[in-house]
Protein backbone atom coordinates (compact mmCIF):
# COMPACT_ATOMS: atom_id res chain seq x y z
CA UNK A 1 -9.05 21.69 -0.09
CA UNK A 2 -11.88 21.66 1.81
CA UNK A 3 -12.03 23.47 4.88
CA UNK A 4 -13.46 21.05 7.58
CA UNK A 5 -10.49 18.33 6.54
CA UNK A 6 -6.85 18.62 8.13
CA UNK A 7 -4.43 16.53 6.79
CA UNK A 8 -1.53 14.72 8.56
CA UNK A 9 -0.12 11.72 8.46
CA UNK A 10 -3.52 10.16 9.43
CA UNK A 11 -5.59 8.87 6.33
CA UNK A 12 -8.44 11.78 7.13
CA UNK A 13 -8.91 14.27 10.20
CA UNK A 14 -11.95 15.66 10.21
CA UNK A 15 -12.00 19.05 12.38
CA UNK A 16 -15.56 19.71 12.64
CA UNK A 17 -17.44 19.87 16.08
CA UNK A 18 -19.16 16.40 16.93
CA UNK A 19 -23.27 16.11 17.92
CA UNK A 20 -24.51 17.57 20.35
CA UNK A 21 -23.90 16.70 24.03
CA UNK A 22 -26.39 14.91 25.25
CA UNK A 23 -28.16 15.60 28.56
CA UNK A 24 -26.86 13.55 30.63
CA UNK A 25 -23.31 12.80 30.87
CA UNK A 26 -22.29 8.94 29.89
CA UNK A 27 -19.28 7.75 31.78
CA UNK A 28 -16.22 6.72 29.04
CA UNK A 29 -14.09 3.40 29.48
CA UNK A 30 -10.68 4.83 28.56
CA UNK A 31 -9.61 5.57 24.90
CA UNK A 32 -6.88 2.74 25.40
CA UNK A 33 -8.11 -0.93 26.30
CA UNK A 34 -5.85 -2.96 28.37
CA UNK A 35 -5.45 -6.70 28.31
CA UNK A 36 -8.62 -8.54 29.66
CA UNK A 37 -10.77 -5.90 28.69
CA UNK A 38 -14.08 -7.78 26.59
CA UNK A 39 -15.67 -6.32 23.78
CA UNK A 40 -19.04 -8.28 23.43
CA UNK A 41 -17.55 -11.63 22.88
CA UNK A 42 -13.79 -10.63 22.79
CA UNK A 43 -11.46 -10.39 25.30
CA UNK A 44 -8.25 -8.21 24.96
CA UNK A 45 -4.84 -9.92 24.75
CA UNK A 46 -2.73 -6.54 23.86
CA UNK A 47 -2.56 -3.27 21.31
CA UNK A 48 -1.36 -4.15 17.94
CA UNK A 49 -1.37 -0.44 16.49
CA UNK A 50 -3.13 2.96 16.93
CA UNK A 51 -3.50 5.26 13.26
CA UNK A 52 -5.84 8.16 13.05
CA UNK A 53 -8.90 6.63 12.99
CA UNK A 54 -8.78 3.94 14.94
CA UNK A 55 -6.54 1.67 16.82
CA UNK A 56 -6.53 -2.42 16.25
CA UNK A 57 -6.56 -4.98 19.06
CA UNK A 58 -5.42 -8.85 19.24
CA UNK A 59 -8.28 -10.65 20.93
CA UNK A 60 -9.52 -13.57 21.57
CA UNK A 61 -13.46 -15.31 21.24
CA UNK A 62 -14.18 -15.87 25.03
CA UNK A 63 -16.02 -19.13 24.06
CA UNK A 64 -14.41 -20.65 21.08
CA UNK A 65 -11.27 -19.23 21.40
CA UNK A 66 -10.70 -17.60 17.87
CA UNK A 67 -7.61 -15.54 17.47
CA UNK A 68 -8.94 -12.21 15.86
CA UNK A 69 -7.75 -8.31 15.35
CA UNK A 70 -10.56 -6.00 16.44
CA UNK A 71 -9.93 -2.30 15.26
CA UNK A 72 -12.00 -0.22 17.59
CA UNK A 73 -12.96 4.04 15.83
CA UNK A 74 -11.17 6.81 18.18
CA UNK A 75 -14.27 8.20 19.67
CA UNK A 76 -12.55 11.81 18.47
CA UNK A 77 -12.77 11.15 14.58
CA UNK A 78 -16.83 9.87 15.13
CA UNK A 79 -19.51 13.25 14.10
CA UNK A 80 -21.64 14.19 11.15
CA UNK A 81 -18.42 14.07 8.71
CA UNK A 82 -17.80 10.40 9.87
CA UNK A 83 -20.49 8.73 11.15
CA UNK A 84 -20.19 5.03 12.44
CA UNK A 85 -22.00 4.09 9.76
CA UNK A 86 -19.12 5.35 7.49
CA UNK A 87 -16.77 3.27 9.17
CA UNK A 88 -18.64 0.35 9.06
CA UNK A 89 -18.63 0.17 5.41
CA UNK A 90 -15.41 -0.69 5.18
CA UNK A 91 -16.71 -4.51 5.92
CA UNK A 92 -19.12 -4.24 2.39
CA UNK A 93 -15.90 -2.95 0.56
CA UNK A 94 -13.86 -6.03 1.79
CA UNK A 95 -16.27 -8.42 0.93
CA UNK A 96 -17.08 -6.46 -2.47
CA UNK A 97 -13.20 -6.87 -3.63
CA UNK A 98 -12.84 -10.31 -2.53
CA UNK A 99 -9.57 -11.02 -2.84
CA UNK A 100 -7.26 -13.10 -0.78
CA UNK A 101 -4.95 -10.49 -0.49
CA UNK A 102 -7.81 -8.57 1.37
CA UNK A 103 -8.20 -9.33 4.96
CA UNK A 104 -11.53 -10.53 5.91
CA UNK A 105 -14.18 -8.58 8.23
CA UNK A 106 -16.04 -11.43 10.11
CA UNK A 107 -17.85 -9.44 12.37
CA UNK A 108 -18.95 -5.67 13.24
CA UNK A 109 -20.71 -3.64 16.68
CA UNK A 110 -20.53 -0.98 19.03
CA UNK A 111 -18.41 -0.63 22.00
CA UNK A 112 -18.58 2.36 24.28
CA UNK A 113 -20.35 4.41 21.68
CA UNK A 114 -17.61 3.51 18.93
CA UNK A 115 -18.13 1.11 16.31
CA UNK A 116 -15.64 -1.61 15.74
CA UNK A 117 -15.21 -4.94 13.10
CA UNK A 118 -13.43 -8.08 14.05
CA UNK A 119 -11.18 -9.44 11.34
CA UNK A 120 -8.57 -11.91 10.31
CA UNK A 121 -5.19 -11.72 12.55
CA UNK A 122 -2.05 -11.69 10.73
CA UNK A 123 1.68 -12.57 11.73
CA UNK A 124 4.47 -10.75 9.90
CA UNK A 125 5.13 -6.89 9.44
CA UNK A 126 4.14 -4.07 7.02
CA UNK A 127 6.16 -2.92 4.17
CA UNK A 128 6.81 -0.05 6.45
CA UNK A 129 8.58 -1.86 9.26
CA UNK A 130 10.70 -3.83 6.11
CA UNK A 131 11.80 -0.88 4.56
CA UNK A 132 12.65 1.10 7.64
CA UNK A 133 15.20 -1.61 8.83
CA UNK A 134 16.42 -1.47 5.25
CA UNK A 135 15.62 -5.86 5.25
CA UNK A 136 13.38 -5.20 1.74
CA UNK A 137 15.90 -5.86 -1.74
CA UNK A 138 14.95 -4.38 -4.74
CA UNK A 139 14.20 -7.78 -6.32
CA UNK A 140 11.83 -8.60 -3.66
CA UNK A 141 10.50 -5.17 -3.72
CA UNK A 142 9.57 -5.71 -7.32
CA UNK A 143 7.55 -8.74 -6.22
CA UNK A 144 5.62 -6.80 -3.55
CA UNK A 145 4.53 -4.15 -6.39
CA UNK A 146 3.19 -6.56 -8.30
CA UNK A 147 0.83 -8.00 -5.63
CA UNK A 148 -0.23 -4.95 -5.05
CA UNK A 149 -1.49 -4.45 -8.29
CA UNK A 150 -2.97 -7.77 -8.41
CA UNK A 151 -5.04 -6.99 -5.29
CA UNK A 152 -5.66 -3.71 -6.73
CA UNK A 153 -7.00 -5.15 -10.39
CA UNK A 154 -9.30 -6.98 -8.39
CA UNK A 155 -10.56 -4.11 -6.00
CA UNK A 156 -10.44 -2.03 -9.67
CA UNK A 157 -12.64 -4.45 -11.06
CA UNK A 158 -15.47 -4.28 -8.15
CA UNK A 159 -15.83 -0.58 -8.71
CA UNK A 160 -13.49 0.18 -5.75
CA UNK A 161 -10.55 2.25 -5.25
CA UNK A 162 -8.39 2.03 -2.15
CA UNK A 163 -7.71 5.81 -1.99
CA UNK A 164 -5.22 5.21 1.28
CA UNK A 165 -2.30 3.39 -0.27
CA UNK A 166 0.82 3.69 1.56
CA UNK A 167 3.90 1.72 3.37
CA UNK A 168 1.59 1.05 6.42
CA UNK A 169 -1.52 -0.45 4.58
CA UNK A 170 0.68 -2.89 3.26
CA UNK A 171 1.58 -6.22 5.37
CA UNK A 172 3.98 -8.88 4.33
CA UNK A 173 3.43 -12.25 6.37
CA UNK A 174 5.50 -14.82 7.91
CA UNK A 175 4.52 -16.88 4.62
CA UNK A 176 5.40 -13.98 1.93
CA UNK A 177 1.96 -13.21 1.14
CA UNK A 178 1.05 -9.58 0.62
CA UNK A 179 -2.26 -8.07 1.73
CA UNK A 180 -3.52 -4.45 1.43
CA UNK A 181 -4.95 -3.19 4.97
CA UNK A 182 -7.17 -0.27 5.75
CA UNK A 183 -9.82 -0.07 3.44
CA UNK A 184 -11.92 2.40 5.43
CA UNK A 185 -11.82 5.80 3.19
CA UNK A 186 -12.06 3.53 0.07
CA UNK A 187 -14.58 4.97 -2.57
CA UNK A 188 -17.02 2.59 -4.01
CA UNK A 189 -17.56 3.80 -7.90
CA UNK A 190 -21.15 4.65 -9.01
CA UNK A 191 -22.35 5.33 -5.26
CA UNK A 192 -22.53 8.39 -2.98
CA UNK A 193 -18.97 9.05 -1.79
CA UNK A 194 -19.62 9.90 2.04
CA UNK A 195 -16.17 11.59 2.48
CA UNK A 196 -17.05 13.97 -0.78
CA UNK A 197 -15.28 17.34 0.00
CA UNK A 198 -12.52 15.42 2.25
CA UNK A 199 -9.03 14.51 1.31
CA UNK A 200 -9.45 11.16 2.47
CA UNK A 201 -5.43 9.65 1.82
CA UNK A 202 -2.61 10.17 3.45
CA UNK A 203 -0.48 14.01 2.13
CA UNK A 204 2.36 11.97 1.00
CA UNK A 205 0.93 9.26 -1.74
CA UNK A 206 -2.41 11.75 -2.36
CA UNK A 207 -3.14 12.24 -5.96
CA UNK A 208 -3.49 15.50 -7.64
CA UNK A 209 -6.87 15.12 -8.24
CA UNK A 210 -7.57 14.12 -4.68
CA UNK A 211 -6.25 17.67 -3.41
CA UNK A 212 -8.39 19.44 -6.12
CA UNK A 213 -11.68 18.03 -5.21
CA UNK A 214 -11.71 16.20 -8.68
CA UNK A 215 -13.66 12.60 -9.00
CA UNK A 216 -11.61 9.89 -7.91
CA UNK A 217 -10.52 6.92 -10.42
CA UNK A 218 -8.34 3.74 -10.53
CA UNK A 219 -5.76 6.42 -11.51
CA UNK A 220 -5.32 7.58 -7.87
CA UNK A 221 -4.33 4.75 -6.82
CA UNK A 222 -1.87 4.25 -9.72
CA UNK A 223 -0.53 7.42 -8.45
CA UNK A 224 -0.54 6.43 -4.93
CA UNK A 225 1.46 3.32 -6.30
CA UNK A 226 4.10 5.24 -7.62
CA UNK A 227 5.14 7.12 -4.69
CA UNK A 228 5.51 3.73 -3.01
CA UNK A 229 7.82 1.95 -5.91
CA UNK A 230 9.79 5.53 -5.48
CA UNK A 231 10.24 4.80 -1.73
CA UNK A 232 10.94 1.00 -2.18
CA UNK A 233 13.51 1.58 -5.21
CA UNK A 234 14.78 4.23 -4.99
CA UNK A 235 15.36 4.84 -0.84
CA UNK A 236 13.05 8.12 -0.54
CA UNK A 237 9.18 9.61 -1.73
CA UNK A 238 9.45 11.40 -4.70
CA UNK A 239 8.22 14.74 -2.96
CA UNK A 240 9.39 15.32 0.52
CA UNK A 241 8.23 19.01 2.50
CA UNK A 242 8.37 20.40 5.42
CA UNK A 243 4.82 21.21 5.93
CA UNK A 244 1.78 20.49 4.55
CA UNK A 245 0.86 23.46 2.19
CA UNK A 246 5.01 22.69 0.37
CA UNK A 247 3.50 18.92 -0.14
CA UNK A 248 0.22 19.86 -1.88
CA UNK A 249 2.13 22.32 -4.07
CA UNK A 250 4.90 19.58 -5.22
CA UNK A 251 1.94 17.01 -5.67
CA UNK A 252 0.03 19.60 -7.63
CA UNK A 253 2.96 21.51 -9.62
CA UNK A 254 6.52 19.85 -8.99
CA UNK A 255 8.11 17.34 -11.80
CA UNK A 256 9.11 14.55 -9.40
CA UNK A 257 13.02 13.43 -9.39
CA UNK A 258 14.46 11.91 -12.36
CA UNK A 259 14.95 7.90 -10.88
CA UNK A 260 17.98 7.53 -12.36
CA UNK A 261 19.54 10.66 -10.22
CA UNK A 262 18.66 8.29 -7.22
CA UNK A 263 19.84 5.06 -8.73
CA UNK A 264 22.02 5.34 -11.60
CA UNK A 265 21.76 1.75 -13.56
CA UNK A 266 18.15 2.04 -13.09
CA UNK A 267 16.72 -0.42 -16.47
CA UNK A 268 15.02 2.10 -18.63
CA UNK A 269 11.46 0.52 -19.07
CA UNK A 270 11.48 0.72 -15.07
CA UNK A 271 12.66 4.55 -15.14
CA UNK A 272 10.16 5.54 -17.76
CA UNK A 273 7.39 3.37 -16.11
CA UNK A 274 7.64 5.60 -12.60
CA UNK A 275 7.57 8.64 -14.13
CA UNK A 276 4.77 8.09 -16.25
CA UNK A 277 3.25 6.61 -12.86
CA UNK A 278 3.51 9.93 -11.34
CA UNK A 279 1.90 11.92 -14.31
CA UNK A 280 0.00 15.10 -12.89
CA UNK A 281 -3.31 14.17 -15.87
CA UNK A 282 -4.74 10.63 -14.13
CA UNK A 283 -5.93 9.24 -17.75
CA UNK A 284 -1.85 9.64 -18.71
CA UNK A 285 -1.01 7.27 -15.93
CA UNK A 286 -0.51 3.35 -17.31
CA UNK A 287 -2.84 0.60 -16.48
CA UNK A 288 -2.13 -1.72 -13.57
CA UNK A 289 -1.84 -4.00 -16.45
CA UNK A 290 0.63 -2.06 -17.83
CA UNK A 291 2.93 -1.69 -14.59
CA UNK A 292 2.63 -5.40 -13.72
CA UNK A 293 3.67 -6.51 -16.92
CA UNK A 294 6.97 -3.92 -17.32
CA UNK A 295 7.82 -4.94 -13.66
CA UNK A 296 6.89 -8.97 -14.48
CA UNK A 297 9.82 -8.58 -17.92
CA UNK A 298 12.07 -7.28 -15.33
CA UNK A 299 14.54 -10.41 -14.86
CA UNK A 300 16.64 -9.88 -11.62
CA UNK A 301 19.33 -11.37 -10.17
CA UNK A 302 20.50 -11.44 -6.50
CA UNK A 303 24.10 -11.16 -5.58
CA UNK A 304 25.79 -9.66 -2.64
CA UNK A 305 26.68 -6.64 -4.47
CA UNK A 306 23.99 -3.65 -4.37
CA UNK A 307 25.75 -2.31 -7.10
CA UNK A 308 25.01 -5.31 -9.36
CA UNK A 309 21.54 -6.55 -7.25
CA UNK A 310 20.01 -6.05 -10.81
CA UNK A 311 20.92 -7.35 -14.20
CA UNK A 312 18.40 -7.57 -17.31
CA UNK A 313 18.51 -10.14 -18.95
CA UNK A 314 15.95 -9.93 -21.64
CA UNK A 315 17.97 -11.77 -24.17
CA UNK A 316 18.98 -15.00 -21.71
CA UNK A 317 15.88 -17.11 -23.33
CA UNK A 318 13.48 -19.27 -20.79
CA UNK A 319 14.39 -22.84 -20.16
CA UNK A 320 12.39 -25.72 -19.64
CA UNK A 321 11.87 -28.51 -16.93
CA UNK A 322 15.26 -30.24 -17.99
CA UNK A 323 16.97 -27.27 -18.13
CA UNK A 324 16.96 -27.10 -22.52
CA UNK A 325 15.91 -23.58 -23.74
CA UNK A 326 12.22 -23.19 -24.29
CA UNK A 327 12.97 -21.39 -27.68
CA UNK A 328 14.97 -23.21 -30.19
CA UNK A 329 18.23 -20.40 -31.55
CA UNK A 330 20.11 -20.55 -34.13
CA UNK A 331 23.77 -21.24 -33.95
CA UNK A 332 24.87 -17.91 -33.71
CA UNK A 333 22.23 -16.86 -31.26
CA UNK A 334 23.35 -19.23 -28.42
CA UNK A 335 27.60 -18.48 -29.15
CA UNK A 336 25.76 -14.51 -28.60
CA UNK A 337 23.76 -16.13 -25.62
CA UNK A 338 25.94 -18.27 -23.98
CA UNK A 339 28.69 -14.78 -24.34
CA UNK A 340 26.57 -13.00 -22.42
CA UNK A 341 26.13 -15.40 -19.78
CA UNK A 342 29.75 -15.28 -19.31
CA UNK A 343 29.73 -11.44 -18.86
CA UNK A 344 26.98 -11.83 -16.26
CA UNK A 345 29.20 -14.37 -14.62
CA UNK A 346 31.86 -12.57 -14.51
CA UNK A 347 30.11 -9.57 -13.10
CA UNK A 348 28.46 -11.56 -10.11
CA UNK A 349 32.33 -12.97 -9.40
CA UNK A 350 33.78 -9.25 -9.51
CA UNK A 351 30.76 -8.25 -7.57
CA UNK A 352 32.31 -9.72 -4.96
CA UNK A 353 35.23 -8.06 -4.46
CA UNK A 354 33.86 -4.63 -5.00
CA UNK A 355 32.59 -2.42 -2.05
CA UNK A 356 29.82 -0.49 -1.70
């Protein structure tokens, strides 16, 4: 761990001294902008959020009246570590993954000494909001995971690795689409990593390899991916400390939680899939291909029950338009078929009349 870097909940702290002072003192607006404030062309219309490295504004174009989120660099995290330059790039990485799920960067500049970049402005909440109020089903959680891994295939694809992926970088809107925020300590495969020597992630999703200095693959962010299916399925991370130095250890040496300890009628494939998600060696970890297709032969089914919320049902074959199965059985396969859709029947009806 290097020894300029502290790590918190933020994505990256860097606690080194900044340049210089220069000669002359400048006079600062105030670290917080209130509404009516203007940023070039952009006036101020409230605070959506304030992280570690910067905090993100709703604003408005004072001529054509474009609704916008500016995120604006804490003047604090800005030296030689992390230049403004190094938050800039995360408009290149955006527009190098190009994916829908990826918010677009339509503009960047420099306010007050502090660089900022004007994006899309979204209406809904992040996964962390969902899952705090305890709103966010398993079956529907399921469906989040494998957006992510969509947008992350893509970002995979374009040499890029997200590095930062947690509750918080993840935003559900009003519509159900899922995006992946925050790409600012992504690293860009093949180029000069300007965070080298940092643990650029936040301590609780961090990969092994991240804490050890070690190059940085797709396979951190599987890792990364894992603690948040742990969290979304299974209530809680898989490692939870007290401090800092008890986190790196468990990432670095602890065998995370058996699932089905946290959720006893867990489906095996899903069980076996986390764990192997969580592997300490990255190239042991399974493909985003891999996860998306376990999680995609997952078939759920939502009743009011969390004790039944899931039921496999691998042998129930697909149906068509009209409603016929897909796949043509034989006789005794649709008396076994048509059985088991009487069990699961029965179950949902029972379901209701059992408490939790």
């Amino acid at each position: 761990m290097a020894a300029t870097t502290t790590m918190t909940d933020a994505p990256i702290v860097v606690d080194v001294p900044l340049d210089a002072a220069p000669q002359k003192k400048k006079r600062h607006r105030p670290a917080t902008l209130a509404t009516g404030n203007r940023i070039g062309a952009w006036r101020v219309e409230s605070q959506l959020g304030r992280g570690g490295m910067a905090s993100v504004y709703a604003v408005t174009h004072a001529r054509f009246g474009k609704r916008a989120a500016l995120k604006l660099a804490h003047r604090g995290v800005l030296g030689p570590a992390f230049t403004r330059e190094t938050f800039l790039r995360e408009a290149r990485i955006v527009h190098l993954v190009n994916h829908a799920g990826v918010p677009d960067v339509f503009a960047t500049g420099t306010f007050d000494g502090r660089p900022y970049l004007v994006m899309e402005r979204l209406t809904g909440e992040t996964l962390g909001e969902l899952h705090e109020r305890g709103e966010l089903g398993r079956p529907r959680a399921v469906d989040i995971l494998r957006a992510i891994c969509d947008v992350l295939g893509t970002a995979h694809g374009a040499g890029v690795v997200h590095r930062d992926l947690k509750l918080d970088n993840v935003f559900v809107e009003e519509t159900g689409r899922v995006r992946l925020l925050d790409w600012g300590v992504a690293r860009i495969l093949g180029e000069d990593d300007p965070l080298r020597g940092m643990v650029a992630g936040t301590l609780t999703y961090v990969a092994p390899e991240q804490l050890r200095g070690h190059e940085i693959t797709p396979a951190a962010d599987v890792y990364s991916l894992g603690v948040l299916a742990y969290q979304l399925l299974l209530g809680t991370p898989p490692f939870v400390a007290s401090g800092e130095y008890e986190m790196c250890k468990q990432h670095l040496e602890a065998v995370p939680p058996a699932p089905a300890t946290r959720w006893v009628e867990i489906p095996k494939p899903l069980e076996q899939l986390l764990v192997d998600m969580l592997d300490k060696d990255p190239e042991r970890r399974p493909s985003l291909q891999e996860i998306s297709r376990v999680l995609g032969a997952l078939r759920l089914v939502r009743t009011t029950s969390p004790r039944l919320a899931w039921l496999s049902l691998h042998l129930v074959p697909s149906i068509d338009v009209l409603g016929r199965p897909a796949v043509q059985l034989h006789p005794r396969q649709r008396v076994a078929t048509a059985a088991l859709g009487l069990v699961i029947a029965a179950a949902s009806v029972a379901s209701l009349f059992v408490t939790a």
